[in-house]
Protein backbone atom coordinates (compact mmCIF):
# COMPACT_ATOMS: atom_id res chain seq x y z
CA UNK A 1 8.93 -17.53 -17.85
CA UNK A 2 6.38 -14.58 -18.45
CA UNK A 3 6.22 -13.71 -14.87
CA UNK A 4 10.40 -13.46 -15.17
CA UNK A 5 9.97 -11.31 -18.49
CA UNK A 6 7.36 -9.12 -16.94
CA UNK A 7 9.50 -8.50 -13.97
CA UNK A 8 12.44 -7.61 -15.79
CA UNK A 9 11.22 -5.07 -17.91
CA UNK A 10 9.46 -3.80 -15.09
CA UNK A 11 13.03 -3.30 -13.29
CA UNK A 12 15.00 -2.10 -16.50
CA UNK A 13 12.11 0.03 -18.46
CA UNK A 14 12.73 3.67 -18.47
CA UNK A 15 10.20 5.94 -16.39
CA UNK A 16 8.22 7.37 -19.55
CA UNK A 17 7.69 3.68 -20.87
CA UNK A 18 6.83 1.69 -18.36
CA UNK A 19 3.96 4.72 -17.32
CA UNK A 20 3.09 4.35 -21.03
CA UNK A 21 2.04 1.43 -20.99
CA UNK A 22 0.33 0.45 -17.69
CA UNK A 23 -1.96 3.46 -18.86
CA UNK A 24 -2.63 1.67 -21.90
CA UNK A 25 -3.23 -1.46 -20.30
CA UNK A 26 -5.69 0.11 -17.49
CA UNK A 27 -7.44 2.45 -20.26
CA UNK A 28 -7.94 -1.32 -21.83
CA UNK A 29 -8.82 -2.95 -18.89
CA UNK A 30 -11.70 -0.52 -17.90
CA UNK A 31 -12.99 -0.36 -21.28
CA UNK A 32 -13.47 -4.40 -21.70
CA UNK A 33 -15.08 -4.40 -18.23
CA UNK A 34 -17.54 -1.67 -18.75
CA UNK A 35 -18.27 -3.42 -22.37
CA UNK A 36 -18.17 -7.42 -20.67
CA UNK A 37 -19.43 -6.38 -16.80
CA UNK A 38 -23.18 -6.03 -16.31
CA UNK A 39 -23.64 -3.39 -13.80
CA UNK A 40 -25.99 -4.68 -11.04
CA UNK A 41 -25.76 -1.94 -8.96
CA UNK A 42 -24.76 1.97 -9.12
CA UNK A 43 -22.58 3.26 -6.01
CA UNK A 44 -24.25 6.65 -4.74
CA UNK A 45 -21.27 8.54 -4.85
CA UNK A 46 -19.04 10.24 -7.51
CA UNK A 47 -15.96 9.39 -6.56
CA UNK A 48 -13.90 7.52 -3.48
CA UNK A 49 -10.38 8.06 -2.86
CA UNK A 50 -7.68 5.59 -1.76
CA UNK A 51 -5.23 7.29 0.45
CA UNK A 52 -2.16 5.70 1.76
CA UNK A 53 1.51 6.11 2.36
CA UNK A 54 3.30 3.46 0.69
CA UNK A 55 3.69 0.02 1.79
CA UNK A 56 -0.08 -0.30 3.00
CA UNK A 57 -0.93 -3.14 0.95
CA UNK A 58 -1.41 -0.45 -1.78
CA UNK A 59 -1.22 -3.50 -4.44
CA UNK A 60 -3.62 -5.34 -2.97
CA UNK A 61 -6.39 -2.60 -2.75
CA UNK A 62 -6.02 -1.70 -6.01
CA UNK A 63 -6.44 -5.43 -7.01
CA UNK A 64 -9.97 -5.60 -5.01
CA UNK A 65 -11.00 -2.34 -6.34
CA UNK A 66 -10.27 -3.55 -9.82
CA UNK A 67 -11.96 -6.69 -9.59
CA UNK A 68 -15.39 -6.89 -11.65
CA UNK A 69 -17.15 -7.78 -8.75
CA UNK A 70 -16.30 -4.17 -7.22
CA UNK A 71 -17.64 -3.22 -10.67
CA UNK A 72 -20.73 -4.97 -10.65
CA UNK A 73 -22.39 -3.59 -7.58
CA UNK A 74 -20.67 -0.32 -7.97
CA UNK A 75 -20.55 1.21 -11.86
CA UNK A 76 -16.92 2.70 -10.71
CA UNK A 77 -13.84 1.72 -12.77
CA UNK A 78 -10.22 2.67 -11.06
CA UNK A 79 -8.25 5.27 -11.65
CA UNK A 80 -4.92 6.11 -10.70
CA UNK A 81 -3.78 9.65 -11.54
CA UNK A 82 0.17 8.98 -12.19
CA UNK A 83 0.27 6.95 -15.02
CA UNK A 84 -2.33 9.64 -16.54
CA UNK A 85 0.53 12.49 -15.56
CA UNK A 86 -1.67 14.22 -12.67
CA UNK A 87 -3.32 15.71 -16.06
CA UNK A 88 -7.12 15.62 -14.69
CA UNK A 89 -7.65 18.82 -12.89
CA UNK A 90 -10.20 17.04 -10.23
CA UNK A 91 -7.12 14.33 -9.44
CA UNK A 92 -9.96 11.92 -10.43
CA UNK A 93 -12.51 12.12 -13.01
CA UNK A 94 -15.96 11.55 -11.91
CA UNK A 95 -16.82 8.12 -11.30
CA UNK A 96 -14.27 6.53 -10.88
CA UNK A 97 -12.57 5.26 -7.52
CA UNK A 98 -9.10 7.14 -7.27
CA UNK A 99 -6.14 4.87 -5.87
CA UNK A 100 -3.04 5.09 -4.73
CA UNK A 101 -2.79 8.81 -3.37
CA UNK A 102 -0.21 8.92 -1.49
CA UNK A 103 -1.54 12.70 0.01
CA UNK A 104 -1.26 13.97 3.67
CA UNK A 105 -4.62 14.80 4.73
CA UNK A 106 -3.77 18.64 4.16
CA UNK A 107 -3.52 17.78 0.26
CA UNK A 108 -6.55 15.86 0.63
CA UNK A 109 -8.77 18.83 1.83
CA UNK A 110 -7.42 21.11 -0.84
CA UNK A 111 -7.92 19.06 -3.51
CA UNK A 112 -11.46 19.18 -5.64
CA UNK A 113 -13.80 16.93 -5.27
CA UNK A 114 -17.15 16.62 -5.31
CA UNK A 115 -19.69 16.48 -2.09
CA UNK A 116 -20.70 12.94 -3.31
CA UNK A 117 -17.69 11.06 -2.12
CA UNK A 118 -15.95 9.20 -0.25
CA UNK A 119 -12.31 8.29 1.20
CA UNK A 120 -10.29 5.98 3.08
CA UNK A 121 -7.00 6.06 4.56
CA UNK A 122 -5.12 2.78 5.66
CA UNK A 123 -2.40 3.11 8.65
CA UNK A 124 -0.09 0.39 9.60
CA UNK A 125 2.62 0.25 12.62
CA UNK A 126 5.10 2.50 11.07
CA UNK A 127 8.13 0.04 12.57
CA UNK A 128 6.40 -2.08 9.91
CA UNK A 129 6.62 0.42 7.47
CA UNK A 130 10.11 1.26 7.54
CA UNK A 131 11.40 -2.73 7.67
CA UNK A 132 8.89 -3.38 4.42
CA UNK A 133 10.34 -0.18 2.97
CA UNK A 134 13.84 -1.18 3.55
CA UNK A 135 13.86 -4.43 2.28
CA UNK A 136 11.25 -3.66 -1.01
CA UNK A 137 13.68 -0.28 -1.41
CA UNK A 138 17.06 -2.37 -1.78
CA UNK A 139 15.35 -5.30 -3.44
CA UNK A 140 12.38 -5.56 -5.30
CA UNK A 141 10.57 -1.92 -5.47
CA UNK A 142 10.20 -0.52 -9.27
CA UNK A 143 12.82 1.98 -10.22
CA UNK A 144 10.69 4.91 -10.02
CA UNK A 145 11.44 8.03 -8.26
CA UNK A 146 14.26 8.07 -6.10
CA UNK A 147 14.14 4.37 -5.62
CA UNK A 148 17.21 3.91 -7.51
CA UNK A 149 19.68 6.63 -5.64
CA UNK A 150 18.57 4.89 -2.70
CA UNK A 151 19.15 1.72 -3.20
CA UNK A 152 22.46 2.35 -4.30
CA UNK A 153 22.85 3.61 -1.11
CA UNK A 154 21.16 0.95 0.87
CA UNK A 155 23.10 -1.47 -0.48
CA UNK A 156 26.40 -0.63 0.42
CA UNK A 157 25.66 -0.55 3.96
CA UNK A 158 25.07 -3.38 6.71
CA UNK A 159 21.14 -4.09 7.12
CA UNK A 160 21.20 -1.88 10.56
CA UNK A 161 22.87 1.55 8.87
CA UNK A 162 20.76 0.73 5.69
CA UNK A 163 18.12 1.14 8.24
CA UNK A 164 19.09 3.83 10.40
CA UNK A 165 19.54 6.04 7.04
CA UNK A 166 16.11 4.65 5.83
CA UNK A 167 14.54 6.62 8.93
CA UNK A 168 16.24 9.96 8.39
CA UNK A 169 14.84 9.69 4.68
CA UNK A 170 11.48 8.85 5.23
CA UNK A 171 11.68 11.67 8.22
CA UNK A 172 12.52 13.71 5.04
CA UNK A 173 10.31 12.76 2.53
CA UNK A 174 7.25 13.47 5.37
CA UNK A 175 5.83 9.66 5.38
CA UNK A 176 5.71 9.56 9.17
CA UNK A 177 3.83 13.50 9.35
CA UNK A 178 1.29 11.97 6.46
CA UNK A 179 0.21 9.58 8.85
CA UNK A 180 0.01 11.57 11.61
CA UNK A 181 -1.86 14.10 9.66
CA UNK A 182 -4.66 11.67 8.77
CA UNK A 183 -5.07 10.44 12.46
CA UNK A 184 -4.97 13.84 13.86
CA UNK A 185 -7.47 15.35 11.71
CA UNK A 186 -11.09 16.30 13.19
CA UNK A 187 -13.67 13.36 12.18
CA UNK A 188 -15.33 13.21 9.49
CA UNK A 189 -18.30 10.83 7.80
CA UNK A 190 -16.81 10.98 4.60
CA UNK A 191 -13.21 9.66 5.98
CA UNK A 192 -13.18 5.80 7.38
CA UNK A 193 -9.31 5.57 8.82
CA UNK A 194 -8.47 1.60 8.56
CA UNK A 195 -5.74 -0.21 10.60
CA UNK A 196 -3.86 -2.22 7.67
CA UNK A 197 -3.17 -5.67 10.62
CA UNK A 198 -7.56 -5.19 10.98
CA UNK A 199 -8.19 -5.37 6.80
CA UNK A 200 -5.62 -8.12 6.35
CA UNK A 201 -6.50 -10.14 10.18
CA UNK A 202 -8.79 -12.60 11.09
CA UNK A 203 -11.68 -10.48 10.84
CA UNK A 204 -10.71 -9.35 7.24
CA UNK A 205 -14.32 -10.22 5.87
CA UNK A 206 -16.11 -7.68 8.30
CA UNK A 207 -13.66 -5.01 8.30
CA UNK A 208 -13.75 -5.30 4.56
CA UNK A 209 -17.71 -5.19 4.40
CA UNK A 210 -17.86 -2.02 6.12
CA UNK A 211 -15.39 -0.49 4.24
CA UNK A 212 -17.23 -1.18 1.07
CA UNK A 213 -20.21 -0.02 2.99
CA UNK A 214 -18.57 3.29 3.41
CA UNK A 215 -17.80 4.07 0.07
CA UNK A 216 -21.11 3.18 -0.78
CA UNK A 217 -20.72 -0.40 -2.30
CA UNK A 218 -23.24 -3.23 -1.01
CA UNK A 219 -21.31 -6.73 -2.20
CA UNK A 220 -23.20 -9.48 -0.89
CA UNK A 221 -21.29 -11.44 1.47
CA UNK A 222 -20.38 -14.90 -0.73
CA UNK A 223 -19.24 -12.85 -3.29
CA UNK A 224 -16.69 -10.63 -1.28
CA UNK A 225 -15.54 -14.18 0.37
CA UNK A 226 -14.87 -14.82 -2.99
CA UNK A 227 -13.21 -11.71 -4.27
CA UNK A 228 -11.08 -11.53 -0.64
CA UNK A 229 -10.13 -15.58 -1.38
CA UNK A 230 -8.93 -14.56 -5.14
CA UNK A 231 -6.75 -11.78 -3.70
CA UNK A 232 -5.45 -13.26 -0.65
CA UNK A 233 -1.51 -12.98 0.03
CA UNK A 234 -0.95 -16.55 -0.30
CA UNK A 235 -2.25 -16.58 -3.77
CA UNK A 236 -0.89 -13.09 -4.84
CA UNK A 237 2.87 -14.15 -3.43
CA UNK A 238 2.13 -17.65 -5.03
CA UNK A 239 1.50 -15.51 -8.88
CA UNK A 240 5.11 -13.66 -8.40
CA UNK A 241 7.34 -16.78 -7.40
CA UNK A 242 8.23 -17.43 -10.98
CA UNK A 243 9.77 -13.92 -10.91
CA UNK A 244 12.06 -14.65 -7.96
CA UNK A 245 11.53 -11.00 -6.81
CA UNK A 246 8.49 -10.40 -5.78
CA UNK A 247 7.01 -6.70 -4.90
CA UNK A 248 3.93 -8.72 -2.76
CA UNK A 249 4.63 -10.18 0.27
CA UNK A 250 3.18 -12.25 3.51
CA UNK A 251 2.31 -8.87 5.09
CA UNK A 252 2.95 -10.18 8.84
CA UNK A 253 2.54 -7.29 11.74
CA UNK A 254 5.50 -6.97 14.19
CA UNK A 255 7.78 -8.47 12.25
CA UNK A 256 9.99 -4.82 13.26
CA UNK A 257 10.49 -6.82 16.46
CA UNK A 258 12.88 -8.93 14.44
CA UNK A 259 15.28 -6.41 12.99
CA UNK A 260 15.20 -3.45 15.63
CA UNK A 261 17.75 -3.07 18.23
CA UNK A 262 18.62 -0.29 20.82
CA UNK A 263 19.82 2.22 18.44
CA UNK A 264 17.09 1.40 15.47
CA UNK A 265 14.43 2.01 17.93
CA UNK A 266 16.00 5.31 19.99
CA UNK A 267 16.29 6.88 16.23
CA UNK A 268 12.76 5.85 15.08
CA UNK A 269 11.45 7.10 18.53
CA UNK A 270 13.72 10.19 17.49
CA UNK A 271 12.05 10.73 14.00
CA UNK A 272 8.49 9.84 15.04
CA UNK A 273 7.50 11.27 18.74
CA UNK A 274 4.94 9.76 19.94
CA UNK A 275 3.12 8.57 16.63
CA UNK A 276 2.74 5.07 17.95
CA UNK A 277 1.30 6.35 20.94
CA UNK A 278 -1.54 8.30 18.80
CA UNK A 279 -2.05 5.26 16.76
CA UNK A 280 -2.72 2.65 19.31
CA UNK A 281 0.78 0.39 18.76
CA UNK A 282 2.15 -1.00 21.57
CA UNK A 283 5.72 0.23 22.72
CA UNK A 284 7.10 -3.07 22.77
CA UNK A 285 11.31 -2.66 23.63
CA UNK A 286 13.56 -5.11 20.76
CA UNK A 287 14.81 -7.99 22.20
CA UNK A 288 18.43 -8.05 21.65
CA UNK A 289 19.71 -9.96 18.72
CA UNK A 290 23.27 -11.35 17.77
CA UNK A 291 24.42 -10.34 14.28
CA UNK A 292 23.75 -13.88 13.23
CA UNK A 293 20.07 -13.78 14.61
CA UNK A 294 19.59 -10.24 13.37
CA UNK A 295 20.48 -11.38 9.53
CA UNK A 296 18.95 -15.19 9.87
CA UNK A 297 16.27 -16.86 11.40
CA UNK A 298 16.94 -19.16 14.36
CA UNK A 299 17.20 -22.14 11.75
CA UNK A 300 20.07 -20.39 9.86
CA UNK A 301 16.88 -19.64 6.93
CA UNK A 302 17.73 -16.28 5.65
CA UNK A 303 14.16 -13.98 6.66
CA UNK A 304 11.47 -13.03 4.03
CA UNK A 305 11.28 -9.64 4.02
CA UNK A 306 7.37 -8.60 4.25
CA UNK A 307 4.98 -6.31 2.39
């Protein structure tokens, strides 16, 4: 019943409100921790930065990042600069890890900061990207932005034009150059670029343990097995079924393969070059797909949509 209550005014609050008062509650949240959380050990540098384009597992990170144990062996609380109206003139005050930036790496060099940091940038097939976007966009995303206008849109039309128009957008709105911006840039040792199907795979543990080396944070291994159990997508999804729509999902890679056909994948290839190339993602061709098949599964189970 909460989870349905929380969900709802999370879908009908206005803008203004709704920013209100997750800045309340992570102003709150940061203060009890600091007050409650011994520190065990202080992170090196300032400040790290979480950068992203959306549907990266964004959630999730920030979940980890929040986590006391992250606080424990780092002294960093979170901080996420739109709910705090881009005020801060640094992005992110000083110790604290920034999440959420949705920047292209271009933003990311321009923005102060201090030497003492360190970022991260998570990538994910981007045929992933636009089938999460599509179905959290029509269904489940909070009204914020533009989310609204296009879901009004999206749901007039049949699953493939909702999609086709989804790629022209996103084309628009410069997801698809953010990505390649990060993964074209010159390397750098403050910079770790993470594949999103290596930090949620079967080697999650290790990939996670040298990201947290990275930025500087030494969690001893039972403990992150710990924190990585508590925020797994099996328990996350299993916290939001009360709400019947749920903004986490199972996160499964090439699940595109299931909703692309011919002229899904001639305009992505259209709108993104050769990004998969750059990125490592195989240029698997759709199989084709009846218009039963496209909209179920082969039981006649309509298809989860994914993170």
């Amino acid at each position: 019943m909460l989870n349905r209550t929380v969900m709802f005014a999370k879908q009908h609050s206005p803008d203004s409100v709704r920013v209100a008062a997750r800045r309340a509650m992570l102003g709150a949240y940061n203060t009890r921790m600091r007050l409650t959380v011994p520190v065990a050990d202080r992170c090196e540098f300032t400040n790290i930065y979480h950068c992203a384009v959306r549907k990266t597992a964004s959630q999730w990170v920030k979940s980890v990042f929040s986590d006391p144990i992250v606080y424990r062996h780092s002294g960093l609380v979170t901080y996420d600069p739109r709910y705090y109206a881009w005020k801060d003139p640094r992005v992110v005050p000083p110790n604290r890890i920034g999440l959420s930036l949705y920047f292209a790496h271009k933003r990311y060099l321009k923005m102060p900061k201090p030497d003492a940091h360190r970022a991260f940038f998570i990538y994910r097939d981007p045929r992933d990207l636009l089938v999460s976007s599509y179905f959290s966009t029509k269904d489940s995303h909070t009204p914020m932005g533009d989310v609204l206008q296009v879901r009004a849109v999206l749901q007039e039309k049949s699953k493939k034009d909702g999609m086709l128009y989804l790629i022209e957008h996103l084309t628009k709105k410069g997801m698809f150059n953010a990505v390649r911006s990060w993964v074209e840039a010159p390397p750098s040792e403050k910079v770790r670029l993470i594949r999103y199907e290596d930090l949620t795979g079967e080697n999650q543990l290790a990939e996670m343990e040298a990201l947290m080396r990275h930025c500087g944070i030494v969690v001893p291994q039972p403990e992150l097995a710990t924190l990585l159990d508590k925020y797994s997508f099996s328990r996350m999804n299993d916290r939001k079924k009360a709400g019947q729509i749920s903004h986490y999902r199972k996160g499964k890679s090439g699940d595109w393969q299931n909703h692309f056909d011919d002229d899904i994948e001639q305009a992505f290839k259209q709108a993104t070059g050769n990004l998969l190339e750059i990125l490592g993602y195989p240029d698997i061709e759709p199989e084709p797909k009846s218009e039963l098949t496209t909209a179920t599964g082969t039981n006649g189970t309509t298809r989860s949509p994914e993170m």
